[in-house]
N, C-alpha and C. Protein backbone atom coordinates (compact mmCIF):
# COMPACT_ATOMS: atom_id res chain seq x y z
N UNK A 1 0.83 -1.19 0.00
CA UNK A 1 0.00 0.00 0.00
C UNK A 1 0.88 1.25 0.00
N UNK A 2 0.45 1.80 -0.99
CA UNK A 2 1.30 3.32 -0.76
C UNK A 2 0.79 4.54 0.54
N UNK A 3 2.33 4.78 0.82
CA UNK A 3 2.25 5.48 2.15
C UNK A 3 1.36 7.30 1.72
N UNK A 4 1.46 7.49 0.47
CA UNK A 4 1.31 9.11 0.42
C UNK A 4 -0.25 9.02 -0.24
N UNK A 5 -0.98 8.14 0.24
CA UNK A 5 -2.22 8.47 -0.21
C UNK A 5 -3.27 9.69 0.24
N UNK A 6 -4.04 10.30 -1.09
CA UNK A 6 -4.60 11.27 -0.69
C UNK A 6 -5.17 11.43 0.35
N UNK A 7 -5.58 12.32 1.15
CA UNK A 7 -6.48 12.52 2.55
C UNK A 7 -7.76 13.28 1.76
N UNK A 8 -8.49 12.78 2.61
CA UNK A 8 -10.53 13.72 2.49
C UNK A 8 -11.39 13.72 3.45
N UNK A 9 -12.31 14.42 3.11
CA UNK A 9 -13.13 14.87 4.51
C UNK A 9 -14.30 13.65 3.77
N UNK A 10 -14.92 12.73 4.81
CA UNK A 10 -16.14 11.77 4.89
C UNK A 10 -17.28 12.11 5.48
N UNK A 11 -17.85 12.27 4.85
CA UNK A 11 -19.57 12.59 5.73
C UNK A 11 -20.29 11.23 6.22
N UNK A 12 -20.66 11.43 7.14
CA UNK A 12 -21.57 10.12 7.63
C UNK A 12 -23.10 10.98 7.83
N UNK A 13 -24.00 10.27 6.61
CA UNK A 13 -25.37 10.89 6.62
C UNK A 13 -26.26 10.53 7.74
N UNK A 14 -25.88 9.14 8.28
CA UNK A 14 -26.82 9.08 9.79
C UNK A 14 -26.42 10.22 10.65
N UNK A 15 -25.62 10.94 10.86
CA UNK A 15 -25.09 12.13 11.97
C UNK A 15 -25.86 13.73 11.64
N UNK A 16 -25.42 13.95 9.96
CA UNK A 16 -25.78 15.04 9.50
C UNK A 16 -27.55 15.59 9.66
N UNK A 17 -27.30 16.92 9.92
CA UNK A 17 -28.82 17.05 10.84
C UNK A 17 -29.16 18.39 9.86
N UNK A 18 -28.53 18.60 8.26
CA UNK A 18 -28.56 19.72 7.58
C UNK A 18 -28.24 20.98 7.86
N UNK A 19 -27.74 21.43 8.82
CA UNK A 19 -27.72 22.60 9.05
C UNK A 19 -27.02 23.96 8.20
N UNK A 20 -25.97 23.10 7.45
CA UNK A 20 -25.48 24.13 6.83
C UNK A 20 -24.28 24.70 6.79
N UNK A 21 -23.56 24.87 8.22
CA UNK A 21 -22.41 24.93 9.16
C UNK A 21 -21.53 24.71 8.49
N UNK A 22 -21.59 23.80 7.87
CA UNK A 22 -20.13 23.38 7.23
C UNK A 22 -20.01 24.16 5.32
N UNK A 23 -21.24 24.79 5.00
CA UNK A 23 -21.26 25.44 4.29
C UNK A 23 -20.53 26.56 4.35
N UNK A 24 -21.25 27.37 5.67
CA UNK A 24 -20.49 28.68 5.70
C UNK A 24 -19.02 28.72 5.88
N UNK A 25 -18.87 27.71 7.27
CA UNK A 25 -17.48 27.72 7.86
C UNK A 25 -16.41 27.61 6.83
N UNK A 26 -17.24 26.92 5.58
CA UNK A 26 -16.10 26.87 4.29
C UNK A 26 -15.61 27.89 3.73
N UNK A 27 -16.61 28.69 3.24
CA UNK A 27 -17.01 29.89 2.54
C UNK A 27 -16.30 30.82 3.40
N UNK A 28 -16.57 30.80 4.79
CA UNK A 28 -15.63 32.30 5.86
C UNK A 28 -14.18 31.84 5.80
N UNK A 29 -13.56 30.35 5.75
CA UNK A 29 -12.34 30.05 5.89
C UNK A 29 -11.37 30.40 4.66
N UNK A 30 -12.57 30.28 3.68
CA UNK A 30 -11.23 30.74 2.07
C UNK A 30 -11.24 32.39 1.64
N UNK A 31 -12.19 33.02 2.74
CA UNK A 31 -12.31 34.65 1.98
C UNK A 31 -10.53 34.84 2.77
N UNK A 32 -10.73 35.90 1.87
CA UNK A 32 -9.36 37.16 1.87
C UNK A 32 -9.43 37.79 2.72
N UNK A 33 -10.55 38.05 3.54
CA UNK A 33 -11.27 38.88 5.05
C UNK A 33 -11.40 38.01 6.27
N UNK A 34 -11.42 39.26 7.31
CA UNK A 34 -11.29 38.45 8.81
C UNK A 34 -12.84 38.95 8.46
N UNK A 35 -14.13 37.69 9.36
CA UNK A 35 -15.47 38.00 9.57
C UNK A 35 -15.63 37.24 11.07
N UNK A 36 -15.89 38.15 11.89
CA UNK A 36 -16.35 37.97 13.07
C UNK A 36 -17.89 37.60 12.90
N UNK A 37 -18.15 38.96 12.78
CA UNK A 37 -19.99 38.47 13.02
C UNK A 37 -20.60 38.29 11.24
N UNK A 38 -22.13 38.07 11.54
CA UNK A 38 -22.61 37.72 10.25
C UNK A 38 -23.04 39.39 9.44
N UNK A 39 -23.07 40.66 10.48
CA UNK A 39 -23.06 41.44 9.63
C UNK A 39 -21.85 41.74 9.20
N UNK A 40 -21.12 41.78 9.25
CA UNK A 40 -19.77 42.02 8.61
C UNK A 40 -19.09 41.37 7.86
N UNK A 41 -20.15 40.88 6.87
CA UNK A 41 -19.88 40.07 6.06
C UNK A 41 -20.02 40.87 5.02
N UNK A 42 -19.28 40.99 3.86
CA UNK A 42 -19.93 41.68 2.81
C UNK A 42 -19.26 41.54 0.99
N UNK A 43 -19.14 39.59 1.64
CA UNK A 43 -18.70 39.07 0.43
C UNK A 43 -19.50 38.28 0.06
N UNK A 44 -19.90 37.74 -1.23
CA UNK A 44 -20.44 36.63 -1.60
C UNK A 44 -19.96 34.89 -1.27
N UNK A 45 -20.57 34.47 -0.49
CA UNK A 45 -20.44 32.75 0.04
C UNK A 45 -20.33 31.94 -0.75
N UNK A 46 -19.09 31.20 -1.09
CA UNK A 46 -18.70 30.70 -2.30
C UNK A 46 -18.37 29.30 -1.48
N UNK A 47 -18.74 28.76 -1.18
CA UNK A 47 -18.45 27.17 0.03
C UNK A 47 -17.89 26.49 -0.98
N UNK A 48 -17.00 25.45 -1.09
CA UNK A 48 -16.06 23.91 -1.74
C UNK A 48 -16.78 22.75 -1.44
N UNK A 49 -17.99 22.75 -0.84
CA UNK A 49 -18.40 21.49 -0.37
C UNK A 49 -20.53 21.85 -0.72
N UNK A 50 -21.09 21.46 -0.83
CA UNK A 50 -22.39 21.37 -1.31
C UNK A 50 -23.23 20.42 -0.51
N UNK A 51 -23.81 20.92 0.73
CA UNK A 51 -25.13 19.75 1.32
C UNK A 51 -26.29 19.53 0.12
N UNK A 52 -26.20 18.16 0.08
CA UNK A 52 -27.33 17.76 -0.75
C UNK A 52 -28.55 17.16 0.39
N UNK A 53 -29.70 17.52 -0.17
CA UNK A 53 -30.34 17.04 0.63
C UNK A 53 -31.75 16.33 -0.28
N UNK A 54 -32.01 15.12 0.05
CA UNK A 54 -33.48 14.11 -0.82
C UNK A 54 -34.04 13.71 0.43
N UNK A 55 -35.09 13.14 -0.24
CA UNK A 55 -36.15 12.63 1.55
C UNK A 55 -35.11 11.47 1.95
N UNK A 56 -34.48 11.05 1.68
CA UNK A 56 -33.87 9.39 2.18
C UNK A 56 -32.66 9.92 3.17
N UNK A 57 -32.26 11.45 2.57
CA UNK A 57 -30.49 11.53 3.21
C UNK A 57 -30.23 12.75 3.19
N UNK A 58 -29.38 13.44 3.91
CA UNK A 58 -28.67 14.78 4.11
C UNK A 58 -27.17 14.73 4.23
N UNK A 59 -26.58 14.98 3.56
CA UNK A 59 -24.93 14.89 3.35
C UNK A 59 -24.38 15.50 2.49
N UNK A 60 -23.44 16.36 3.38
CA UNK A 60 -22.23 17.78 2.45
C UNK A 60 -21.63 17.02 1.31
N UNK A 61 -21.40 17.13 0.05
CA UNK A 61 -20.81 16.29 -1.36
C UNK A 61 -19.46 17.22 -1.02
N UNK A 62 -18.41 17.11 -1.07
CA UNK A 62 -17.09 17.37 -1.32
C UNK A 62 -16.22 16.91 -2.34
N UNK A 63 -14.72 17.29 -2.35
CA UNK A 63 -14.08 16.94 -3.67
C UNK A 63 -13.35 15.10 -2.50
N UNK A 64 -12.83 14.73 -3.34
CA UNK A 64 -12.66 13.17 -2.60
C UNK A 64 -11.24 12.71 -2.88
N UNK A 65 -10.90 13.73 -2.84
CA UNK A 65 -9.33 13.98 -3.58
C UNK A 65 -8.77 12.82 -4.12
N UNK A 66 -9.22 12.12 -5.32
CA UNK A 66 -9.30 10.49 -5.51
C UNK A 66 -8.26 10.38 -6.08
N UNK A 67 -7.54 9.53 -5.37
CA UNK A 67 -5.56 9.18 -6.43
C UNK A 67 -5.94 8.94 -7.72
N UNK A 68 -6.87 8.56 -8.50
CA UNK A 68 -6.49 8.08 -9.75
C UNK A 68 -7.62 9.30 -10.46
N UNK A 69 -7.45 10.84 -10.02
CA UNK A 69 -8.83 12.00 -9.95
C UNK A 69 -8.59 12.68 -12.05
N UNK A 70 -10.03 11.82 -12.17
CA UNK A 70 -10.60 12.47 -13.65
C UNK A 70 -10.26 13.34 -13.53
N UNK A 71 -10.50 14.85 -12.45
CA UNK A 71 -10.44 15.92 -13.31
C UNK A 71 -8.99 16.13 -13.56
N UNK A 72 -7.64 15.49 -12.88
CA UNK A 72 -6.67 16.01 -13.00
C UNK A 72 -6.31 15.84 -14.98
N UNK A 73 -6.80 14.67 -14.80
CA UNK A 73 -6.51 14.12 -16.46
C UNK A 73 -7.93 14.50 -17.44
N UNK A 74 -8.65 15.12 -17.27
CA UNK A 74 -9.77 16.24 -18.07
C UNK A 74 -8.99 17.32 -18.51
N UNK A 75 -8.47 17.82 -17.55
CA UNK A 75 -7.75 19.76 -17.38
C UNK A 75 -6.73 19.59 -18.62
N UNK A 76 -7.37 20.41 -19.26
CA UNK A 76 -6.26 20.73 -20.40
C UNK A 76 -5.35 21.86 -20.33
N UNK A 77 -5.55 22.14 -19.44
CA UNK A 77 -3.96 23.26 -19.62
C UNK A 77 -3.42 23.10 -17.80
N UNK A 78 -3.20 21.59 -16.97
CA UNK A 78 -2.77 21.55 -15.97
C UNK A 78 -3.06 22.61 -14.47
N UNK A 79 -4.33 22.56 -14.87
CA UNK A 79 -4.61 23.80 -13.56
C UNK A 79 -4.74 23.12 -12.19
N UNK A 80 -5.07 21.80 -12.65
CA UNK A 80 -5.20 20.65 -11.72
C UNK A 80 -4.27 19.56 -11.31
N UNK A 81 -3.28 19.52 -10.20
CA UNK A 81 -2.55 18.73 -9.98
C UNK A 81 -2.70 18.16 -8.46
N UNK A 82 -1.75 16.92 -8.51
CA UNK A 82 -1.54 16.25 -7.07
C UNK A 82 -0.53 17.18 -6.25
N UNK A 83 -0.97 17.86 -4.63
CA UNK A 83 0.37 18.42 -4.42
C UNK A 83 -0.06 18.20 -2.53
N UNK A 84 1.25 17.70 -1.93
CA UNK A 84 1.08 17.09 -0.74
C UNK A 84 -0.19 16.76 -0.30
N UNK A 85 -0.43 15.32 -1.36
CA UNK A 85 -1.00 14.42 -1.29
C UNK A 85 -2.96 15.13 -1.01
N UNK A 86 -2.89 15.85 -2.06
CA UNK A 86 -4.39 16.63 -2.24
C UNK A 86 -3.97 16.87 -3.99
N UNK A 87 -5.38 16.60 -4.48
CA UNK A 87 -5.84 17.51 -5.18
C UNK A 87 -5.87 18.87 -5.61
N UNK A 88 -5.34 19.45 -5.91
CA UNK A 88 -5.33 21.20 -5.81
C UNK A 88 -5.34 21.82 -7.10
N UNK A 89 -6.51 22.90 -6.67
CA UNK A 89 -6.61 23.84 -8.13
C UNK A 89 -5.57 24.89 -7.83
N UNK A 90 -5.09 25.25 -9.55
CA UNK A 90 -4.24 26.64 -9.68
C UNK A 90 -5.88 27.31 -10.89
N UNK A 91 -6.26 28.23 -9.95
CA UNK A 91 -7.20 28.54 -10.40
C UNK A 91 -6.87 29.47 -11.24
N UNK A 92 -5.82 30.61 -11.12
CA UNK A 92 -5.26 31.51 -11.97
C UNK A 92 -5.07 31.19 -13.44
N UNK A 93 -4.54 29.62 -13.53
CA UNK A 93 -4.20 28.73 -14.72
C UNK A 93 -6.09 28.35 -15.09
N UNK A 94 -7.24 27.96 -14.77
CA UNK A 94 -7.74 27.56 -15.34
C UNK A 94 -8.58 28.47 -16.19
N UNK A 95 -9.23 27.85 -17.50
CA UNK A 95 -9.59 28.24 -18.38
C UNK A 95 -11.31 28.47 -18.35
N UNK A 96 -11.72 27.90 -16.98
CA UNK A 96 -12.99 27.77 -17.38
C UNK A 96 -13.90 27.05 -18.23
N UNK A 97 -13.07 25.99 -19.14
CA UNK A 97 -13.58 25.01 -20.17
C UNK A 97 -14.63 23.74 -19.42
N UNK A 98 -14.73 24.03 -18.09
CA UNK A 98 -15.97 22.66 -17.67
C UNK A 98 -15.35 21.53 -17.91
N UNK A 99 -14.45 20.96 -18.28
CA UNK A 99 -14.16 19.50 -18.56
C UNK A 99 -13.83 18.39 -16.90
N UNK A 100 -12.91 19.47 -15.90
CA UNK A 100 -13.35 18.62 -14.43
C UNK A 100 -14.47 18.65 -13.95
N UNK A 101 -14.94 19.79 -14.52
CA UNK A 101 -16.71 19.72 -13.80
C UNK A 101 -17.52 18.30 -14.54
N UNK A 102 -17.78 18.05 -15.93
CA UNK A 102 -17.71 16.89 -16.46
C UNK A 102 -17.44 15.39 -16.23
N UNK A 103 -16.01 15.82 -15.80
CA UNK A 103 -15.23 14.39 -15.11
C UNK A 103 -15.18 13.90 -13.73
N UNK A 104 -15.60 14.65 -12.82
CA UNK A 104 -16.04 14.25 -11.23
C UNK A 104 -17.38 13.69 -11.50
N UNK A 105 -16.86 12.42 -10.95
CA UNK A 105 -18.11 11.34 -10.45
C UNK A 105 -18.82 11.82 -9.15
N UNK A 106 -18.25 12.65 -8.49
CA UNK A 106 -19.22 13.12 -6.90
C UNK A 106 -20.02 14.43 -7.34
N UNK A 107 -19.63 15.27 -8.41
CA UNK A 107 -20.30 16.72 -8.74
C UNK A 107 -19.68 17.76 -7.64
N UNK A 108 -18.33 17.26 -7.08
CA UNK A 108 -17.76 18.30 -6.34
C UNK A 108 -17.33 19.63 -6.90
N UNK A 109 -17.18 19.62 -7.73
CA UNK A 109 -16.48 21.29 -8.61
C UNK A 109 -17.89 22.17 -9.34
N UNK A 110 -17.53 23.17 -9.19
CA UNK A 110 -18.42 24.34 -9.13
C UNK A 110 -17.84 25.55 -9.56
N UNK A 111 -18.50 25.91 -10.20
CA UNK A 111 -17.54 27.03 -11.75
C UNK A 111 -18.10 27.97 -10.64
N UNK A 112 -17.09 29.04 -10.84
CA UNK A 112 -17.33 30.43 -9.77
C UNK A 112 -16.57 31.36 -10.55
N UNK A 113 -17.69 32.95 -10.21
CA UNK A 113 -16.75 34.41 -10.81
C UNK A 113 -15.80 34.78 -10.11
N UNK A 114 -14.83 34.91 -10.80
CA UNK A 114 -13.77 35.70 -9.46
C UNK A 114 -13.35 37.13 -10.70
N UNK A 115 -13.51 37.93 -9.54
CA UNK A 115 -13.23 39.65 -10.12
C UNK A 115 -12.04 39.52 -10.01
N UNK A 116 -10.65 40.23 -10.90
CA UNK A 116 -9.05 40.47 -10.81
C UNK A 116 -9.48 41.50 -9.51
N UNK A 117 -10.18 42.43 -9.18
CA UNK A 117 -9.71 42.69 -8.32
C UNK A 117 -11.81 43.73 -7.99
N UNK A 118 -11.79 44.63 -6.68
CA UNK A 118 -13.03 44.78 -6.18
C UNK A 118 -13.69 45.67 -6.68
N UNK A 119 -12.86 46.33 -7.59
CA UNK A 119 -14.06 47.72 -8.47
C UNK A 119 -14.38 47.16 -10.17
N UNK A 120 -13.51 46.15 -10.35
CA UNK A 120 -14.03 45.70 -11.53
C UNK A 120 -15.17 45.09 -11.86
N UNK A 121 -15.34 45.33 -13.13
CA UNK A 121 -17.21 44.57 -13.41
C UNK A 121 -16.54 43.75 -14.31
N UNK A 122 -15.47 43.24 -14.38
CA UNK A 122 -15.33 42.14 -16.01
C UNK A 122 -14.59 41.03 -14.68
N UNK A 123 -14.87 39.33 -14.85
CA UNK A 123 -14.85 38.53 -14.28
C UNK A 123 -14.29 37.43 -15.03
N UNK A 124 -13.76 36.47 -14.84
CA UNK A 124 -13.25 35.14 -15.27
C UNK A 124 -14.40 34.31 -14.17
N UNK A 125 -14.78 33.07 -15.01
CA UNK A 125 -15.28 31.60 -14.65
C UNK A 125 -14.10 30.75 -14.51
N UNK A 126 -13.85 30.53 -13.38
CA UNK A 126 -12.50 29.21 -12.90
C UNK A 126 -13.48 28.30 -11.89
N UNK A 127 -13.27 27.02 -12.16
CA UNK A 127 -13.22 25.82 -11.34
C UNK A 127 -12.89 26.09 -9.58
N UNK A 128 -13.83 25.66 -8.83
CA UNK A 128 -13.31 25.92 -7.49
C UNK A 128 -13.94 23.98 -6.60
N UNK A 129 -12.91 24.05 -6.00
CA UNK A 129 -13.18 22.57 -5.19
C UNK A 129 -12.37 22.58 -3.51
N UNK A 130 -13.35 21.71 -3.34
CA UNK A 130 -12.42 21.41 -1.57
C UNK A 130 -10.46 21.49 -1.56
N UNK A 131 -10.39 22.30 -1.02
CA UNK A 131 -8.65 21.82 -0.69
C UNK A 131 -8.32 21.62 0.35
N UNK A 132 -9.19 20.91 1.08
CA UNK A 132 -8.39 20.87 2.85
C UNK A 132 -8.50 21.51 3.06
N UNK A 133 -8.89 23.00 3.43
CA UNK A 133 -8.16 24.38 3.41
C UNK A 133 -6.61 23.83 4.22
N UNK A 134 -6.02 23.81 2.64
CA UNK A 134 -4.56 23.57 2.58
C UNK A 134 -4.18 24.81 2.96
N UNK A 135 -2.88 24.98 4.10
CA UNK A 135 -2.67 26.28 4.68
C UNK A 135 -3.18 26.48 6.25
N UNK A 136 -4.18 26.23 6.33
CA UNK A 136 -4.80 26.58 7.89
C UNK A 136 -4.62 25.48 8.76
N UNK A 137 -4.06 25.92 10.12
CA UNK A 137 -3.31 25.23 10.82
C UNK A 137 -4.31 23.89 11.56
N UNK A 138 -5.59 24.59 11.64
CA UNK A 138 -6.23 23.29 12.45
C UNK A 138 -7.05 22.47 11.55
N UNK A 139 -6.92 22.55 10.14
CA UNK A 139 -7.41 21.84 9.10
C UNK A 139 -8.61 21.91 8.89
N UNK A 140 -9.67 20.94 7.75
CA UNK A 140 -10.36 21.57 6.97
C UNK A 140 -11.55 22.22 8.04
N UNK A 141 -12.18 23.62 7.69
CA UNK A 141 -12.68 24.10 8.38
C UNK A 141 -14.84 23.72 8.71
N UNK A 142 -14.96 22.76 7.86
CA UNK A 142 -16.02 22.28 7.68
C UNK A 142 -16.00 20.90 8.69
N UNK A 143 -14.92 20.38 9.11
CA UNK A 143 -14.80 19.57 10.29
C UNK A 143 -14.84 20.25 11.59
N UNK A 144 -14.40 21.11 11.74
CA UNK A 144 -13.98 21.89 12.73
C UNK A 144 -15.33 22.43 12.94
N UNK A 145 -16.32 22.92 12.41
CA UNK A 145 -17.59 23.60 12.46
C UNK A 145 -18.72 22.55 12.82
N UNK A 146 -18.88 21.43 12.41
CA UNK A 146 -19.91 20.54 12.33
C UNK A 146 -20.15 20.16 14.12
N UNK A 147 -21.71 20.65 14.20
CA UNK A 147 -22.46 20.89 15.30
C UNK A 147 -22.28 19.05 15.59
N UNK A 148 -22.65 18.48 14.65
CA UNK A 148 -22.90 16.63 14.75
C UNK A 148 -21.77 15.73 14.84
N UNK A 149 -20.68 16.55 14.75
CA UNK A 149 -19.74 15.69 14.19
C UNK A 149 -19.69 14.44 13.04
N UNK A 150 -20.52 14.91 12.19
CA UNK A 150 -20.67 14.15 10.80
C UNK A 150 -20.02 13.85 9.98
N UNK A 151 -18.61 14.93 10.16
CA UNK A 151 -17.75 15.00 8.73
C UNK A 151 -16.22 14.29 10.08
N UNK A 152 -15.43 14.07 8.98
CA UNK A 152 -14.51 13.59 9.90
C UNK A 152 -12.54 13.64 8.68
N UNK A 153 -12.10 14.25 9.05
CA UNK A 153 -11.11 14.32 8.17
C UNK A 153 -9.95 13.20 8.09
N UNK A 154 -10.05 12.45 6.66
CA UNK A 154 -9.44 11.09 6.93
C UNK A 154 -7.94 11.13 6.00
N UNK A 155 -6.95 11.07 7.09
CA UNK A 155 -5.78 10.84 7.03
C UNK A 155 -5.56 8.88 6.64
N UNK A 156 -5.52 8.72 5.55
CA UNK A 156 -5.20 7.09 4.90
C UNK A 156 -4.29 6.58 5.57
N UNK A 157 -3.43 7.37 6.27
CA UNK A 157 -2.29 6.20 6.77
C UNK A 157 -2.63 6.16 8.14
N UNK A 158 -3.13 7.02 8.75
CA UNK A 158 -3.79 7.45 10.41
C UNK A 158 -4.36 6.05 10.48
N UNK A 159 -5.81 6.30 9.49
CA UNK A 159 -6.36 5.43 9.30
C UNK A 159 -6.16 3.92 9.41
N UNK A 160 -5.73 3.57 8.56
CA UNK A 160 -4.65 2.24 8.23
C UNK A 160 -3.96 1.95 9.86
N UNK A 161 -3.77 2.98 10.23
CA UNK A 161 -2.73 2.09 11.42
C UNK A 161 -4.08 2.25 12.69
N UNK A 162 -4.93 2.86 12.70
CA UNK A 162 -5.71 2.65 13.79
C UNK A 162 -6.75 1.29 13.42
N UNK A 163 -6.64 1.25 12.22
CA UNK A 163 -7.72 0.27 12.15
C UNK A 163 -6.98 -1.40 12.48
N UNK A 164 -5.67 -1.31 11.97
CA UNK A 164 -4.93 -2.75 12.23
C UNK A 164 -4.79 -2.65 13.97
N UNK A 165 -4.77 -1.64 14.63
CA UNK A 165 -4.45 -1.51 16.51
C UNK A 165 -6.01 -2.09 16.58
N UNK A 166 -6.68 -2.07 16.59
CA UNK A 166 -8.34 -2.33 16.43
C UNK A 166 -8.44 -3.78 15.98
N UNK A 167 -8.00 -4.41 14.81
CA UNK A 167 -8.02 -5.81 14.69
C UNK A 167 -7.05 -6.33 16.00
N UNK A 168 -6.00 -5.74 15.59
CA UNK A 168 -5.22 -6.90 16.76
C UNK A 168 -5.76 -6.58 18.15
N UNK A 169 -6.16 -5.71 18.59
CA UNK A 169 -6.92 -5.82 20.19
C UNK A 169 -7.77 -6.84 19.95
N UNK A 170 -9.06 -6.55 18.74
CA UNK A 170 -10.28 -7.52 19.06
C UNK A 170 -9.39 -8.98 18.97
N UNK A 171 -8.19 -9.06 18.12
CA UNK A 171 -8.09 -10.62 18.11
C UNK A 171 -7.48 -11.24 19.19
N UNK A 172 -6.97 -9.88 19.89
CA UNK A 172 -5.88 -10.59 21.08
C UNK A 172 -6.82 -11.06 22.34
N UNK A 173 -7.74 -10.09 22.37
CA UNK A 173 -9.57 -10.24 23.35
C UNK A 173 -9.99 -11.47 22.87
N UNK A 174 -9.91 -11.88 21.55
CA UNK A 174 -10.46 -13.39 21.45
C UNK A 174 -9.62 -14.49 21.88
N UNK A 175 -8.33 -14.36 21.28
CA UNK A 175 -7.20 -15.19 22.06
C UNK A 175 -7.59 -15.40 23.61
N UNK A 176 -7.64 -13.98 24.14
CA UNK A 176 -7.78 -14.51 25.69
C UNK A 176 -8.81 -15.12 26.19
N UNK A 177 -9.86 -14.71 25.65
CA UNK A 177 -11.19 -15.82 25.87
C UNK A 177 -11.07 -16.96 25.83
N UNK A 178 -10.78 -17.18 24.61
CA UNK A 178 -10.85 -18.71 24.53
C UNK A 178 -9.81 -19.48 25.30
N UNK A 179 -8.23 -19.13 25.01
CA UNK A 179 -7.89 -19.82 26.40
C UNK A 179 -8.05 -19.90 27.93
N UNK A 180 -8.82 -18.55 28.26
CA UNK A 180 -9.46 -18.56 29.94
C UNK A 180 -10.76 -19.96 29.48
N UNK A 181 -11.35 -19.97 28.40
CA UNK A 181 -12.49 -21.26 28.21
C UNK A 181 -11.66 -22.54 28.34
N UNK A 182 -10.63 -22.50 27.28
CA UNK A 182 -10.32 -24.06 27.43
C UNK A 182 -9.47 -24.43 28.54
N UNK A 183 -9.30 -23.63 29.47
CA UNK A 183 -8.49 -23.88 30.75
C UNK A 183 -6.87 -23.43 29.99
């Protein structure tokens, strides 16, 4: 198994109670602005992650930063690459051509305006998706927010080694049983 596999945030829909939380907390974590309160807000909410909600289920869709990820190999002019072990847009580089939006099997990417700068009225369409918020020290900020603890940020190798400490307890608990049974 390779050690540098991508990391992603997992939703568990039995937990998720819709609220939303992990919408905003996304959206306040990637602006360019400090926002304390909700009036002092006075940017447009652009979230990386999308609650879907049908009568059966409620669960945030995110990017799934997938090692073998369509959109990296869609992107025709490389806006999309693998970089410490994420997914990551160079949004400056993309063209706006829709082809990762196309090629994600989850519907995580979401074409967004971004102004060169705050008095302009002329805009570029670039690709925007989950990045960890790669950069911020206590990681992705849609974990950190969730009232339910629904979302859970999964480190593959974390993973991997808690889950083998977990087999070998339950097997070593069976070992001991059965020889306290057979004398």
């Amino acid at each position: 198994m390779k050690n540098d596999l991508n990391a992603f945030v997992a939703a568990d829909p039995s937990k998720c109670i819709g609220c939303r939380v992990c919408e905003i907390a996304c959206a306040v974590a990637h602006l360019d602005k400090t926002v304390k309160t909700v009036g002092s807000l006075n940017a447009p909410l652009l979230p990386r992650l999308y609650l879907v909600k049908t009568p059966e289920t409620t669960m945030p869709v995110q990017c799934r930063h997938c090692e073998d990820a369509p959109c990296v190999k869609s992107c025709p002019v490389s806006a999309i690459n693998r970089r410490d072990n994420k997914i990551m847009m160079a949004e400056q580089r993309c063209i706006g051509c829709k082809s990762c939006l196309l090629a994600c099997p989850f519907g995580a990417i979401e074409l967004i305006a971004v102004c060169p700068d705050d008095r302009s009225r002329d805009y570029n369409v670039v690709a925007s998706k989950c990045d960890l918020c790669s950069g911020k020290l206590n990681g992705p900020a849609c974990v950190a927010a969730c009232p339910s603890q629904a979302l859970r940020y999964v480190n593959i190798a974390e993973e991997r080694k808690c889950r083998q400490l977990h087999a070998a307890t339950k097997a070593g608990n069976f070992i001991k049983e059965f020889r306290a049974r057979e004398g």
